[in-house]
C-alpha atoms as a PDB file:
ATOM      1  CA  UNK A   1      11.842  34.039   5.342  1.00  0.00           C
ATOM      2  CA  UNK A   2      12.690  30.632   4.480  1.00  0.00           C
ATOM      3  CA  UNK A   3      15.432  28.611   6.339  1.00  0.00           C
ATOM      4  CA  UNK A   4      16.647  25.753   4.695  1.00  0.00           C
ATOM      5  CA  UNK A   5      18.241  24.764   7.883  1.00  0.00           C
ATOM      6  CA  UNK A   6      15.355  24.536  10.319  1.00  0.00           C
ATOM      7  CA  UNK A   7      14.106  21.434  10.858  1.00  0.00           C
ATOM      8  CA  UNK A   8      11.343  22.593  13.505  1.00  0.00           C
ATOM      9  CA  UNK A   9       8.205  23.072  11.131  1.00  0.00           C
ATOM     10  CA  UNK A  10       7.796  22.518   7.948  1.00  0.00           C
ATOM     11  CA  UNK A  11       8.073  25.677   5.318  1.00  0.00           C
ATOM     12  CA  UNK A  12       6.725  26.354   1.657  1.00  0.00           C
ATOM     13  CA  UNK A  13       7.738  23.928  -0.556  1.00  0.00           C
ATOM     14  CA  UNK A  14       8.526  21.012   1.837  1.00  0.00           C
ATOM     15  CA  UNK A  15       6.415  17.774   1.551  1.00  0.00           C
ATOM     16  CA  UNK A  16       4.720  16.668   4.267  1.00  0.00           C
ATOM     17  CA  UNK A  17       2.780  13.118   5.092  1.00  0.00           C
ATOM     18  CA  UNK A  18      -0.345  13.571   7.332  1.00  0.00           C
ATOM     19  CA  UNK A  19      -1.112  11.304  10.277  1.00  0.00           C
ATOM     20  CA  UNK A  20      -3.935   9.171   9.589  1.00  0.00           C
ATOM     21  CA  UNK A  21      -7.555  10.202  10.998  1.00  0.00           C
ATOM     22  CA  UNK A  22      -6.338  13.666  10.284  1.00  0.00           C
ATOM     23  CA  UNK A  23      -9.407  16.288   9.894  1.00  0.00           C
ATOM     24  CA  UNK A  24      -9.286  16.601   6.122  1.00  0.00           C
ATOM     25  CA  UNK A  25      -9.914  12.550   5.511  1.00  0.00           C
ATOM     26  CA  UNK A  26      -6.261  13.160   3.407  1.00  0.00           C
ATOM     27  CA  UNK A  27      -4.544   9.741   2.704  1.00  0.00           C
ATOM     28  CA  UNK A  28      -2.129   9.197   5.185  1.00  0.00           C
ATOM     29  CA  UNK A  29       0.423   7.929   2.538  1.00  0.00           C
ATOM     30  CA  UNK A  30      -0.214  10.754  -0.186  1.00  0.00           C
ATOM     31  CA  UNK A  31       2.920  13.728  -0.088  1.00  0.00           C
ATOM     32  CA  UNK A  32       1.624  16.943   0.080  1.00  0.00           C
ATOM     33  CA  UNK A  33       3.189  20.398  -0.747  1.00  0.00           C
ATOM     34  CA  UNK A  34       3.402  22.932   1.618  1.00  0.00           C
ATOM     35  CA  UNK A  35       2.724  25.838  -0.798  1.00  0.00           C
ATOM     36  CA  UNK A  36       1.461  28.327   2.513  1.00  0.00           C
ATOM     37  CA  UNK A  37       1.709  29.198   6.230  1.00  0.00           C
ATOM     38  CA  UNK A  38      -0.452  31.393   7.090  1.00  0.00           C
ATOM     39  CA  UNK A  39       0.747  34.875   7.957  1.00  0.00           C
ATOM     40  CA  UNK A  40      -2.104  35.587  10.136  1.00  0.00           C
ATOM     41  CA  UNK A  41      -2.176  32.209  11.676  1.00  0.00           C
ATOM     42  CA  UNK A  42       1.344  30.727  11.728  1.00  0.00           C
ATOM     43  CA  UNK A  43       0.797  27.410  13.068  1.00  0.00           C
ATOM     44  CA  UNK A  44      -1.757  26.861   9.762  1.00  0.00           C
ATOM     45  CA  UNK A  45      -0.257  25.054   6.598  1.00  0.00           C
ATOM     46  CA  UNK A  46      -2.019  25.842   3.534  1.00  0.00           C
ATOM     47  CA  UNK A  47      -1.070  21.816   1.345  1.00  0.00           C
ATOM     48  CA  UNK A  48      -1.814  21.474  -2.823  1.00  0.00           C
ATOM     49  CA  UNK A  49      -1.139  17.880  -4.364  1.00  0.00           C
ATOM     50  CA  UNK A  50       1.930  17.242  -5.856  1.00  0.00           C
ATOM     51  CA  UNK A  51       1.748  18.652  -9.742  1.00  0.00           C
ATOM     52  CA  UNK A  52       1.715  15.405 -10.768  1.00  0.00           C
ATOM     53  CA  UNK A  53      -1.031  13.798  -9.001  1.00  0.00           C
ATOM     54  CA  UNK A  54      -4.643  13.723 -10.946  1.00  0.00           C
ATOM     55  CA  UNK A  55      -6.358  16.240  -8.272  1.00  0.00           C
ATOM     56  CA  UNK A  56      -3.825  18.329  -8.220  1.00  0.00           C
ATOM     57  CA  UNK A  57      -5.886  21.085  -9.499  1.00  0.00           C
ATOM     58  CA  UNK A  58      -9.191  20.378  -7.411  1.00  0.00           C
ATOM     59  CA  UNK A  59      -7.399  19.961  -3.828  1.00  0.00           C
ATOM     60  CA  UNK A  60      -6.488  22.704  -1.436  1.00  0.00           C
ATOM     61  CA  UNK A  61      -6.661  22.145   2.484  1.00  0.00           C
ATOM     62  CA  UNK A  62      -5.480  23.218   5.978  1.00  0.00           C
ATOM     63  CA  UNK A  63      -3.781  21.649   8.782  1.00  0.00           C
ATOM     64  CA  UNK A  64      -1.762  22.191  11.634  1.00  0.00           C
ATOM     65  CA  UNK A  65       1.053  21.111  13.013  1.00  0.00           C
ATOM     66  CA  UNK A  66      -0.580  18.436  15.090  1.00  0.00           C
ATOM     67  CA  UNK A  67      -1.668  16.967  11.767  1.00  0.00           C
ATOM     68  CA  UNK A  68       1.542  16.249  10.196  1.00  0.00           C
ATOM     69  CA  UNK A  69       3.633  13.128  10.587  1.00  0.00           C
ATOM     70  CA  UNK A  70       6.650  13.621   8.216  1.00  0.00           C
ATOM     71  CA  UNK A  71       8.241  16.337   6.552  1.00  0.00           C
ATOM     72  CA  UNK A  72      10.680  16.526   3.701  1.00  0.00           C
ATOM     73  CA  UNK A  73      12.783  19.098   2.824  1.00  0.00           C
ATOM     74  CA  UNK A  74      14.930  18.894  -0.698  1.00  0.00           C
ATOM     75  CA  UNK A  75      17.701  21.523  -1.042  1.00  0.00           C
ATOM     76  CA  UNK A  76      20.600  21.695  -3.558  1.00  0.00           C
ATOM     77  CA  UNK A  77      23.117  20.557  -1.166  1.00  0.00           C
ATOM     78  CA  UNK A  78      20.826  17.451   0.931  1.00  0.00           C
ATOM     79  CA  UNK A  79      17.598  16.058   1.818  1.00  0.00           C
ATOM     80  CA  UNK A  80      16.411  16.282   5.150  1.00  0.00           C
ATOM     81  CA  UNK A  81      13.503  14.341   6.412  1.00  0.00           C
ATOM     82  CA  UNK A  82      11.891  14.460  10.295  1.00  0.00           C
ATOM     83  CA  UNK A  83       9.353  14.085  12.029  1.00  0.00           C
ATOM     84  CA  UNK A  84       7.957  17.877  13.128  1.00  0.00           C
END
């Protein structure tokens, strides 16, 4: 279930920034969605492009927590951005 509230890991639908050197060779400065965690593996963030960026269709990858620098969260009532 999502919480808009928690601010401890990033959830579907946030956007996350990756730290550089990070195992997928992902641009540090690119947003990514978080589209999955992984139900067996909760600590694993399945991240898709942004719609609007050119690989958006031919990109998929996994990280972990470790991996990400930044999170943003957009709701209907703020924006929250931290660092996870």
């Amino acid at each position: 279930m999502l919480d808009p509230t928690a601010t401890d890991r990033p959830q579907p639908y946030d956007h996350v920034h990756l730290r550089p050197g990070n195992p997928l060779g992902a641009e540090p400065a690119t947003p990514y969605l978080v589209v999955d965690v992984l139900d067996t593996h909760p600590r694993i963030y399945e991240l898709w492009h942004l719609p609007d960026h050119p690989r958006h269709q031919d990109w998929a990858g996994a990280v972990t927590l470790a991996d990400i620098t930044l999170a943003i969260r957009v709701t209907t009532d703020d924006t929250r951005i931290w660092a996870p």
